[in-house]
N, C-alpha and C. Protein backbone atom coordinates (compact mmCIF):
# COMPACT_ATOMS: atom_id res chain seq x y z
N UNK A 1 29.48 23.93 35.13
CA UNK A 1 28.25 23.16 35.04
C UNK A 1 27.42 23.61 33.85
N UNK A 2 27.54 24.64 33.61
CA UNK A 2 26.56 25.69 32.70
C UNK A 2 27.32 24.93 31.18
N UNK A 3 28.75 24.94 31.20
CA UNK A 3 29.62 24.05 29.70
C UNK A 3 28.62 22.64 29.26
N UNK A 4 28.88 22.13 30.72
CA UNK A 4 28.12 20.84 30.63
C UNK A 4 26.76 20.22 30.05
N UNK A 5 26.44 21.48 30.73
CA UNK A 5 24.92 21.16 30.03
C UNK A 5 24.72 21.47 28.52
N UNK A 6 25.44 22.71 28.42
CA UNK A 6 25.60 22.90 27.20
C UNK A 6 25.71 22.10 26.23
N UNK A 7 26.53 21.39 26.78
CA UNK A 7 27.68 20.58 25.75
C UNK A 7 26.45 18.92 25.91
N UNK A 8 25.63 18.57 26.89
CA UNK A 8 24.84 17.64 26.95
C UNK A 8 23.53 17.47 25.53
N UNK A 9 23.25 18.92 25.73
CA UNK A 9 22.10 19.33 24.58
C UNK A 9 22.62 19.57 23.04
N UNK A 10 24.00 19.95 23.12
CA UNK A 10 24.45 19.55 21.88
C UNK A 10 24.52 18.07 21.02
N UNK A 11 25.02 17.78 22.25
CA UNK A 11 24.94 16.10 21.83
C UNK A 11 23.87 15.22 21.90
N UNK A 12 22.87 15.61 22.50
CA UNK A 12 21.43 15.47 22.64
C UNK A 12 20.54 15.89 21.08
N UNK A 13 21.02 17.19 20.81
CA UNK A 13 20.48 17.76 19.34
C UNK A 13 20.74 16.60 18.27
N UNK A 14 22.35 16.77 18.27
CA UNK A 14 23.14 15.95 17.10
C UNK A 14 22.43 14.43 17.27
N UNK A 15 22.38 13.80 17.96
CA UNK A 15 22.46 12.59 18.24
C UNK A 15 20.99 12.25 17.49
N UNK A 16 19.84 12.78 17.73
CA UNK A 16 18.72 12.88 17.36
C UNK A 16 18.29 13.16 16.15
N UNK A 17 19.13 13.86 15.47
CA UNK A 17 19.08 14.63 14.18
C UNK A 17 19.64 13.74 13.02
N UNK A 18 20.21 12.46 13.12
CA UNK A 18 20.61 11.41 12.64
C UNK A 18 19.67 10.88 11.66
N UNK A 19 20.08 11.31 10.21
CA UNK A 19 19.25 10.49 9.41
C UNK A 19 19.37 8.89 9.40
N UNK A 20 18.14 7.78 9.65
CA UNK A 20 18.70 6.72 9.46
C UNK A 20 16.99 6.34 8.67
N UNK A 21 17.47 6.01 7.21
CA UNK A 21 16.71 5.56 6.05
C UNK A 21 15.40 4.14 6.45
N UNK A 22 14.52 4.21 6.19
CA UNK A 22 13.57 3.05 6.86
C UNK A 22 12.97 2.61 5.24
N UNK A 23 13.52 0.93 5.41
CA UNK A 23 12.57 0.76 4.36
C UNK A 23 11.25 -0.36 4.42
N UNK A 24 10.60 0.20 3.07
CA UNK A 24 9.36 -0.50 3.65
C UNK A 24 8.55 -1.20 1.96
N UNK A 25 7.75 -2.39 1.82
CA UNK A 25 6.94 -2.45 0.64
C UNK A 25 5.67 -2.37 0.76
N UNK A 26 5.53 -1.58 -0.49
CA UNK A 26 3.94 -1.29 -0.37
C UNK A 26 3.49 -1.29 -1.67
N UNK A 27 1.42 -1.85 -0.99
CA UNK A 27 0.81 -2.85 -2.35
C UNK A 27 0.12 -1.91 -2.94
N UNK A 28 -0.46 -1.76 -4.25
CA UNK A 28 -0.86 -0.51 -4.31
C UNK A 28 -2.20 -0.63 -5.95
N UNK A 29 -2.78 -0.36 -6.10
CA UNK A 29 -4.18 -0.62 -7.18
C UNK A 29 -3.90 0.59 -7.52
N UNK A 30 -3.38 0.45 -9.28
CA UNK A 30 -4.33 2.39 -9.84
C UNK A 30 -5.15 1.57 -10.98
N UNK A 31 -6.01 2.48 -11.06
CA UNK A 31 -6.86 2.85 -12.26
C UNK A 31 -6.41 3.54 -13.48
N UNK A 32 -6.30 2.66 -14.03
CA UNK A 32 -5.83 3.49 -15.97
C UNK A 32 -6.70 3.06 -16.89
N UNK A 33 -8.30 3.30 -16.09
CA UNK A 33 -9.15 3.48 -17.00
C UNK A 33 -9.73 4.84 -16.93
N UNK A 34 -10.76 5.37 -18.29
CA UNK A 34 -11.23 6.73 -18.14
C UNK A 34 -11.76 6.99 -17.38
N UNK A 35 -12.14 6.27 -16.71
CA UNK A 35 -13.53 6.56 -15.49
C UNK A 35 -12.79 6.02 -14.04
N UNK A 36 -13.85 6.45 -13.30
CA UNK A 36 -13.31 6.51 -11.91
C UNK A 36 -14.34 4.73 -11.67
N UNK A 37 -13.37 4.08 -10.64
CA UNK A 37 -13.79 2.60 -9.69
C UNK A 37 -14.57 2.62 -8.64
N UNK A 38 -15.40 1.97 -8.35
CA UNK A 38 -15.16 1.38 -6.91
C UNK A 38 -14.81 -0.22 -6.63
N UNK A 39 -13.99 0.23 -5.21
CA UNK A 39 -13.51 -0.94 -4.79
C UNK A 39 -13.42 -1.47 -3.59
N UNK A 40 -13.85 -2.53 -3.11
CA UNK A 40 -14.36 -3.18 -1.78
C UNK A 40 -13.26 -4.42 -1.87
N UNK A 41 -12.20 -3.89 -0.70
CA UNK A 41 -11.57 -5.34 -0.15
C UNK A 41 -12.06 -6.01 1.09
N UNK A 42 -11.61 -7.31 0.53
CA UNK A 42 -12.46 -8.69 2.12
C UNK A 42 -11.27 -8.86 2.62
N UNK A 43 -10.38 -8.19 3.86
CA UNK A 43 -9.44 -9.03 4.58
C UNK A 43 -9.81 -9.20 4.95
N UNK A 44 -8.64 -11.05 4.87
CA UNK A 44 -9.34 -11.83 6.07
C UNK A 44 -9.03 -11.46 8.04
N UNK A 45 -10.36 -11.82 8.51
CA UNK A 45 -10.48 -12.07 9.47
C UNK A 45 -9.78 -11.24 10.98
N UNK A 46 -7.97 -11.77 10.62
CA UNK A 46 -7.14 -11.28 11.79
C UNK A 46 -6.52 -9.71 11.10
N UNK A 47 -7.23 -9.50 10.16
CA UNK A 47 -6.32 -8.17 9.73
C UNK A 47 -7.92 -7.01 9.89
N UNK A 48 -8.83 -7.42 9.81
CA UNK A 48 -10.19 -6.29 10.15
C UNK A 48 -10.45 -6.00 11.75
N UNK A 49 -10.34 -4.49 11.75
CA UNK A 49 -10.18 -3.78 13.08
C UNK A 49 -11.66 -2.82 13.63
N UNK A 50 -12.01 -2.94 12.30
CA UNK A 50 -13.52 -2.75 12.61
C UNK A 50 -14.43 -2.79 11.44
N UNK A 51 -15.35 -3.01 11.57
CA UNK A 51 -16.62 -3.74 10.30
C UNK A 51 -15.85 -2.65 8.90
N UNK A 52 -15.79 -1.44 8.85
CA UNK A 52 -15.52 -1.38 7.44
C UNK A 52 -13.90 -0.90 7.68
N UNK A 53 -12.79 -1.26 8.33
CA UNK A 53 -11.85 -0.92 8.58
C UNK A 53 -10.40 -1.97 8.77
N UNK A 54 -9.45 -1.90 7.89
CA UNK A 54 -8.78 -2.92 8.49
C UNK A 54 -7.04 -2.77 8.60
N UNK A 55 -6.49 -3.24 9.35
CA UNK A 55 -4.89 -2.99 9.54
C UNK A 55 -4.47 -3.10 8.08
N UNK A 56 -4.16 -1.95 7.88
CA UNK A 56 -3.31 -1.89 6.25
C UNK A 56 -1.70 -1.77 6.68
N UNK A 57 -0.84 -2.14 8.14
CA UNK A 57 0.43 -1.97 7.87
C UNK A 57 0.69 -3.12 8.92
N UNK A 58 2.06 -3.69 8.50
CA UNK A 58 2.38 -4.37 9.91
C UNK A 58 3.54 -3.87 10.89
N UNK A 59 3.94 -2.18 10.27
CA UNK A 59 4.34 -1.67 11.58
C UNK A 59 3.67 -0.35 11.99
N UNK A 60 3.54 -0.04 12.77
CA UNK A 60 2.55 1.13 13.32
C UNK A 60 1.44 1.22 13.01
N UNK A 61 0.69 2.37 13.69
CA UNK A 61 -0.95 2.08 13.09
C UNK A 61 -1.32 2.21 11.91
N UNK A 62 -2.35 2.38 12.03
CA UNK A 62 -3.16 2.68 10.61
C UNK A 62 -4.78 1.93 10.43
N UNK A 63 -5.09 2.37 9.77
CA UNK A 63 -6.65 1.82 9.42
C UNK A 63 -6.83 2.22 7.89
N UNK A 64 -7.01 1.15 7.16
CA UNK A 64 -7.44 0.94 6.01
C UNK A 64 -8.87 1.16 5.34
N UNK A 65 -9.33 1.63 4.82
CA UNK A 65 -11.12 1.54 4.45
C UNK A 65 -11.24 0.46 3.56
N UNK A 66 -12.34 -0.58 3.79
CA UNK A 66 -12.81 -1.50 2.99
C UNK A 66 -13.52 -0.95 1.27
N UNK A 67 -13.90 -0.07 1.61
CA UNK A 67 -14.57 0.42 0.49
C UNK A 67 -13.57 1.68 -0.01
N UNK A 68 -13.58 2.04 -1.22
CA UNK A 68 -12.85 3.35 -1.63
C UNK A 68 -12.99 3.43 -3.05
N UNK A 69 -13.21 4.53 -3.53
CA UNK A 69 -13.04 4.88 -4.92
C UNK A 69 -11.38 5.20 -5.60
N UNK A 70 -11.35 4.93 -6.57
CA UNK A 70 -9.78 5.19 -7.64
C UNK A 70 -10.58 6.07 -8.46
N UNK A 71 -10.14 7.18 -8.60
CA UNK A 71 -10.21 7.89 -9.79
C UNK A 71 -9.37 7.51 -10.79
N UNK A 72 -9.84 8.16 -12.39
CA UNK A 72 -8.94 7.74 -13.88
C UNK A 72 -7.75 8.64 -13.28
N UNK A 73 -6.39 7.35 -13.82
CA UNK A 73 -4.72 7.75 -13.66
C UNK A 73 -4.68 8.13 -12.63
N UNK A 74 -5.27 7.64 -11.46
CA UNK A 74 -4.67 7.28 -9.57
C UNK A 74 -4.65 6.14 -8.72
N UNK A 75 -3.66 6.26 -8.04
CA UNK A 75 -3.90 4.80 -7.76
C UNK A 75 -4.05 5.01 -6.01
N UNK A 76 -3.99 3.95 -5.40
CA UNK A 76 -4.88 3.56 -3.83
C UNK A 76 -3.58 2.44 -3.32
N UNK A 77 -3.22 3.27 -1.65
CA UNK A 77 -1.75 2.24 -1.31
C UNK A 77 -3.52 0.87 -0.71
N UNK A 78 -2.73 0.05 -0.82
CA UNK A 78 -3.85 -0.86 -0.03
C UNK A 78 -3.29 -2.00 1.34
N UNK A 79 -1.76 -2.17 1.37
CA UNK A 79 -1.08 -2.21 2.73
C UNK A 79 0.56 -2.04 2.46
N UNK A 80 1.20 -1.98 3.26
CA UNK A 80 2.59 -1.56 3.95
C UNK A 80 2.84 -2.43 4.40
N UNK A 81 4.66 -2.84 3.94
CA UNK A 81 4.99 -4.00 4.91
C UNK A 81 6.75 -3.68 5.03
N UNK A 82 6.97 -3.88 6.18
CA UNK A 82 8.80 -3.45 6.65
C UNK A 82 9.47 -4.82 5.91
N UNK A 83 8.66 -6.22 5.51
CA UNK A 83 9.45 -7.24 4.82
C UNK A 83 9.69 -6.72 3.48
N UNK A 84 10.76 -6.39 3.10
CA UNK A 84 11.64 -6.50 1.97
C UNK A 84 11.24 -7.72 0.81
N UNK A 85 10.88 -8.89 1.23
CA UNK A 85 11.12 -9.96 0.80
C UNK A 85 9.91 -10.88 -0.09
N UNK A 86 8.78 -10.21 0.47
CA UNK A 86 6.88 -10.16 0.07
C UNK A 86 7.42 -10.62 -1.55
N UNK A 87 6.55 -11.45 -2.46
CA UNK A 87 6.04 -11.64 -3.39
C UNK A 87 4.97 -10.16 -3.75
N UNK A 88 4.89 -9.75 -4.35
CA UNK A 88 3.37 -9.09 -4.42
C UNK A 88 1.61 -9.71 -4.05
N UNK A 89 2.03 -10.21 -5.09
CA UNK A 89 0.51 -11.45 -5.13
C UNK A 89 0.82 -12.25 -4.02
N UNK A 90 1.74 -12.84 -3.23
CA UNK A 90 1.82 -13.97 -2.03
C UNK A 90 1.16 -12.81 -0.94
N UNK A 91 1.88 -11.77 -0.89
CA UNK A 91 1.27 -11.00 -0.12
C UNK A 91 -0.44 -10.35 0.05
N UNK A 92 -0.62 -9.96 -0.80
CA UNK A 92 -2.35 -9.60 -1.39
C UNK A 92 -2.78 -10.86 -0.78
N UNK A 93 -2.44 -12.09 -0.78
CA UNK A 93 -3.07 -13.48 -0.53
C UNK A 93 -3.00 -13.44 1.04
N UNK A 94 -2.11 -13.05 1.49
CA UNK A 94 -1.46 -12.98 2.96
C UNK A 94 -3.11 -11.85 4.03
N UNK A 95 -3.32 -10.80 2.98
CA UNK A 95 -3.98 -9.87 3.76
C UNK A 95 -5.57 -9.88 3.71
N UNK A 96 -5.61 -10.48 2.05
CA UNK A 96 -6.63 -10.10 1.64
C UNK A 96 -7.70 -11.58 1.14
N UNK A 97 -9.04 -11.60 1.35
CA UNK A 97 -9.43 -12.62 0.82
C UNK A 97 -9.69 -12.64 -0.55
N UNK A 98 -10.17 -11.37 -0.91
CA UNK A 98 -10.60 -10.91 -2.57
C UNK A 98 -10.91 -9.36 -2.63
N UNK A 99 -11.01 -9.14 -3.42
CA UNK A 99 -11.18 -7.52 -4.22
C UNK A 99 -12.12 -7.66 -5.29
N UNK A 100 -13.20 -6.54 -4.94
CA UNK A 100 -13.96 -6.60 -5.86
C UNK A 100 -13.72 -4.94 -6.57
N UNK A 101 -14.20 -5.14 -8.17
CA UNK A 101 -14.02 -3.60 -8.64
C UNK A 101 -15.15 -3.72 -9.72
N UNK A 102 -15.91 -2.36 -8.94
CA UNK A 102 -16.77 -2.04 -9.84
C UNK A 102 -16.74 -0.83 -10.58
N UNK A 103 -17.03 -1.07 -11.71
CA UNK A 103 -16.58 -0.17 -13.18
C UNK A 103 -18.32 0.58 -13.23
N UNK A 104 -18.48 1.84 -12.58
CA UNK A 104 -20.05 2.39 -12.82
C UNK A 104 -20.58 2.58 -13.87
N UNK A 105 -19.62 3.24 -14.80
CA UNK A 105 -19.89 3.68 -16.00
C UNK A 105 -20.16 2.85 -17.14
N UNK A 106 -19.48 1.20 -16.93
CA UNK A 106 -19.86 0.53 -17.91
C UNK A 106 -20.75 -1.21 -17.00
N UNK A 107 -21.11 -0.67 -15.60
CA UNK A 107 -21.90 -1.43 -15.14
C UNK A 107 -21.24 -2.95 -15.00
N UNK A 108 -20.17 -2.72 -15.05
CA UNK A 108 -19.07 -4.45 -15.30
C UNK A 108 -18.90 -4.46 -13.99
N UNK A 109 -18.14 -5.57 -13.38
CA UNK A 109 -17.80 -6.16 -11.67
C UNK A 109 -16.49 -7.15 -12.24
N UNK A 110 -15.16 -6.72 -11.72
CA UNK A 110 -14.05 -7.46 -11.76
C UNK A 110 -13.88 -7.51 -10.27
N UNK A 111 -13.73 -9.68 -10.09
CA UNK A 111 -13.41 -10.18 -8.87
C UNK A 111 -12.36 -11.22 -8.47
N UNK A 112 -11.52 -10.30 -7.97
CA UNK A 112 -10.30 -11.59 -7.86
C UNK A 112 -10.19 -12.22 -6.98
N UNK A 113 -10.36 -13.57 -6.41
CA UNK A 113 -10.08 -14.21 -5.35
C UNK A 113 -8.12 -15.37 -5.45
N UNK A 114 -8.59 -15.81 -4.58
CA UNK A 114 -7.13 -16.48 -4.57
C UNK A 114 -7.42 -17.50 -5.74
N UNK A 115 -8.08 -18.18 -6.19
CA UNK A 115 -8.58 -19.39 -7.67
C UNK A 115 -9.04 -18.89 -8.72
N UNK A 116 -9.41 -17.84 -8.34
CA UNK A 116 -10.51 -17.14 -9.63
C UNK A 116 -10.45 -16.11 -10.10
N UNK A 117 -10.71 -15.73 -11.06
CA UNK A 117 -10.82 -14.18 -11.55
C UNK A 117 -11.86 -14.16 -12.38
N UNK A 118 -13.09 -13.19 -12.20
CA UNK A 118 -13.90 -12.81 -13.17
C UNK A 118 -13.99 -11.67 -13.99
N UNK A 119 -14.33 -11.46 -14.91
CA UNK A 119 -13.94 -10.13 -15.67
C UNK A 119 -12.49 -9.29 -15.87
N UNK A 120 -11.60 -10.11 -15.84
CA UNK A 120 -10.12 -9.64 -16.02
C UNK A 120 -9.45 -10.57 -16.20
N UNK A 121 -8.37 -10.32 -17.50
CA UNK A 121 -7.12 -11.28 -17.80
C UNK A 121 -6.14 -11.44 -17.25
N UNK A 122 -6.17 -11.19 -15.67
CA UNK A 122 -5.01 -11.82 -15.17
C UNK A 122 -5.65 -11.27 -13.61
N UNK A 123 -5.57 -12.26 -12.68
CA UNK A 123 -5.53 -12.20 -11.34
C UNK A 123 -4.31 -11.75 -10.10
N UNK A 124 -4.63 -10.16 -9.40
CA UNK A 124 -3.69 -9.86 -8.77
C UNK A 124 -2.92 -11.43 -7.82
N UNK A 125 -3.65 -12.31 -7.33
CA UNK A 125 -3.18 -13.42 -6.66
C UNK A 125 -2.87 -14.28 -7.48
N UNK A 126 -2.47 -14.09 -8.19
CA UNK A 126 -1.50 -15.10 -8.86
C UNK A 126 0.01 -14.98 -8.90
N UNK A 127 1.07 -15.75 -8.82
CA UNK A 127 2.20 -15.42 -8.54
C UNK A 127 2.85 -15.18 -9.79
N UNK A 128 2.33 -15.45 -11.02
CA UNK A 128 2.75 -15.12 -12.22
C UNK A 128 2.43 -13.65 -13.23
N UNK A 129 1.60 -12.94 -12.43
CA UNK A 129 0.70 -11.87 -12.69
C UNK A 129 1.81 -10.79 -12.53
N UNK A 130 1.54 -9.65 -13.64
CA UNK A 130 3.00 -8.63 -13.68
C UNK A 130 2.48 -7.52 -12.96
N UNK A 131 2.85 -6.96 -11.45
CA UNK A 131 2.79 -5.88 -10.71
C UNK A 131 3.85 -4.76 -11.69
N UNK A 132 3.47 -3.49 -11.47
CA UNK A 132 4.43 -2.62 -11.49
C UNK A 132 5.23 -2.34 -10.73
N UNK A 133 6.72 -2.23 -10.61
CA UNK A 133 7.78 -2.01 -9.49
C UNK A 133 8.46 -0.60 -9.63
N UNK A 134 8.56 0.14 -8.34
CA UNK A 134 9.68 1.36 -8.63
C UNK A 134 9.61 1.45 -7.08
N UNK A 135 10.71 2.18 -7.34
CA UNK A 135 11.55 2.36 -6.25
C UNK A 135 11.02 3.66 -6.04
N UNK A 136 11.00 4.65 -4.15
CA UNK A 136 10.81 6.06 -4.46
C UNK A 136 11.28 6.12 -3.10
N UNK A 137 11.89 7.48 -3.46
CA UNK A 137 12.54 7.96 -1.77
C UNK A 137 11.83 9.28 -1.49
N UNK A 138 11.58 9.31 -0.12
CA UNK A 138 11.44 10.38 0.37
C UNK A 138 11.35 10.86 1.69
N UNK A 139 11.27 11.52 2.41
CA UNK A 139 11.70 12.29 3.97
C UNK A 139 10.00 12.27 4.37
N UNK A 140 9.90 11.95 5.48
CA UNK A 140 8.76 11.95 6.73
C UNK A 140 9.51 12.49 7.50
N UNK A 141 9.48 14.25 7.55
CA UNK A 141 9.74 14.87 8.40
C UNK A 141 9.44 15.13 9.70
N UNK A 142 9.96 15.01 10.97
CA UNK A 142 9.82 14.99 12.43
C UNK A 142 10.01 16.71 12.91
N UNK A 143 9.90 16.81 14.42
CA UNK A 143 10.29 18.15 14.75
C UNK A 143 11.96 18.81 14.43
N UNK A 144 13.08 17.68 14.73
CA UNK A 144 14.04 17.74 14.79
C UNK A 144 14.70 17.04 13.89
N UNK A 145 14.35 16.33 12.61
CA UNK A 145 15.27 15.73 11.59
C UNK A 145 13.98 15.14 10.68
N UNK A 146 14.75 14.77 9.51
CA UNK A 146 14.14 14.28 8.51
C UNK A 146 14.75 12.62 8.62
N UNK A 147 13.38 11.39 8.38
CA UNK A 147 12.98 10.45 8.10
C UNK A 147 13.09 10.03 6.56
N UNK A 148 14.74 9.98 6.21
CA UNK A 148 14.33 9.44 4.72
C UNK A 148 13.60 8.15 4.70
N UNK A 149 12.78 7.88 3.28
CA UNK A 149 11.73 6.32 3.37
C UNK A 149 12.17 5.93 1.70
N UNK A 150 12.63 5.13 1.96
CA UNK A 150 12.82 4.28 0.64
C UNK A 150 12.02 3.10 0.58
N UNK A 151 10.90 3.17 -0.72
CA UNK A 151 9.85 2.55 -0.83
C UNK A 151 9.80 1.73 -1.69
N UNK A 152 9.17 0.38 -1.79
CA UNK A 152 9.75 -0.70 -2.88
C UNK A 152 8.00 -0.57 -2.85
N UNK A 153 7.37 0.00 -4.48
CA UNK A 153 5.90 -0.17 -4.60
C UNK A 153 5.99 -1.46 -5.97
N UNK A 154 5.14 -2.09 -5.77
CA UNK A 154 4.06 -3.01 -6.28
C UNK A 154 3.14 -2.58 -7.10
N UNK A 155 2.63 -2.10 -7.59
CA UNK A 155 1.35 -1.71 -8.38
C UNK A 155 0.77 -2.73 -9.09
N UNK A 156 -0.26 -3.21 -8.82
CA UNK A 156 -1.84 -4.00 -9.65
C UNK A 156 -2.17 -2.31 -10.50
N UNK A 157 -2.18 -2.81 -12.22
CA UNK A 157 -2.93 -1.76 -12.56
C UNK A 157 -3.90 -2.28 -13.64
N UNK A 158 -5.10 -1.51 -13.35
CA UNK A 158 -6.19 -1.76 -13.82
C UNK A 158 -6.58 -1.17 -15.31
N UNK A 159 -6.40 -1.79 -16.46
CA UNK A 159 -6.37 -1.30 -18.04
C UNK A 159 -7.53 -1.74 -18.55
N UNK A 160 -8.24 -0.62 -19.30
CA UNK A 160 -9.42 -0.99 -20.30
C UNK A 160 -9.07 -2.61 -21.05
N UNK A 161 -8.42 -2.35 -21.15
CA UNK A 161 -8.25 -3.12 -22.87
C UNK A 161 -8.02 -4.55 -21.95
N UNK A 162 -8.04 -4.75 -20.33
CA UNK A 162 -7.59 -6.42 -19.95
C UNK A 162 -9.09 -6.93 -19.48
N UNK A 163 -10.02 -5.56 -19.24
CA UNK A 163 -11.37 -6.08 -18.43
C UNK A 163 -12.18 -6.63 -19.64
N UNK A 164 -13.00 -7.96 -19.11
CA UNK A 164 -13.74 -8.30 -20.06
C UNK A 164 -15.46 -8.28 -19.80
């Protein structure tokens, strides 16, 4: 009986210890200007979980902040999605009503909605608008095995030289 059990928790260990890779896309804003942002997103409606808080993933939890600063050369995930298949910009359209970014240092306001863009040459919601893409792997380690995550990012990035 004593083999048995033995031999139960072995296979109990092993069985558990099974790397199996999860992938996921995610939307993401940096700043590659000298100065640091602020930035206030409006999701709509069914995605805000509380007045300044809103579902940034559509698997597991999470809570997003409406408001947040980017520092110069960092960027901000802004949601997670297990579809493979997302547009960038279809998606941003999917979560978000608009993004506003305010530039302190030079007192400017860039606002993108789904029709419009003010103060910038190209609107994240547009389906023609160039995201940055890369691929990145890495382990979300558990008690008993590692969680490889292979990540398909998006990047909106924000350049002096496009704000007007």
């Amino acid at each position: 009986m004593k083999n048995l059990w033995t031999l139960i928790m072995i296979l109990v260990i092993t069985i558990s210890c099974r790397e199996k890779t999860s992938y996921q896309l995610a939307l993401l804003l940096e700043n590659e200007t000298e100065s640091a942002i602020e930035v206030v997103v409006y999701p709509k409606s069914e995605y805000l979980t509380l007045e300044d808080c809103y579902d940034f993933s559509d698997f597991g939890g999470g809570c997003g902040q409406t408001t947040f600063g980017i520092g110069p050369a960092s960027d901000y995930y802004l949601y997670y999605s297990k579809n493979l298949d997302w547009n960038p910009s279809v998606l941003a359209a999917e979560i978000f009503d608009s993004i506003h970014i305010t530039l302190p240092d030079d007192d400017k306001m860039i606002k993108f909605s789904m029709d419009t863009v003010i103060g910038y040459t190209e609107n994240l919601f547009d389906t023609m608008t160039t995201w940055k893409y890369e691929v990145h792997e890495y382990d979300e380690p558990t008690n008993f095995n590692k969680n490889p995550v292979e990540s398909h990012d998006y990047t909106f990035v924000i350049l002096r030289e496009k704000i007007r």
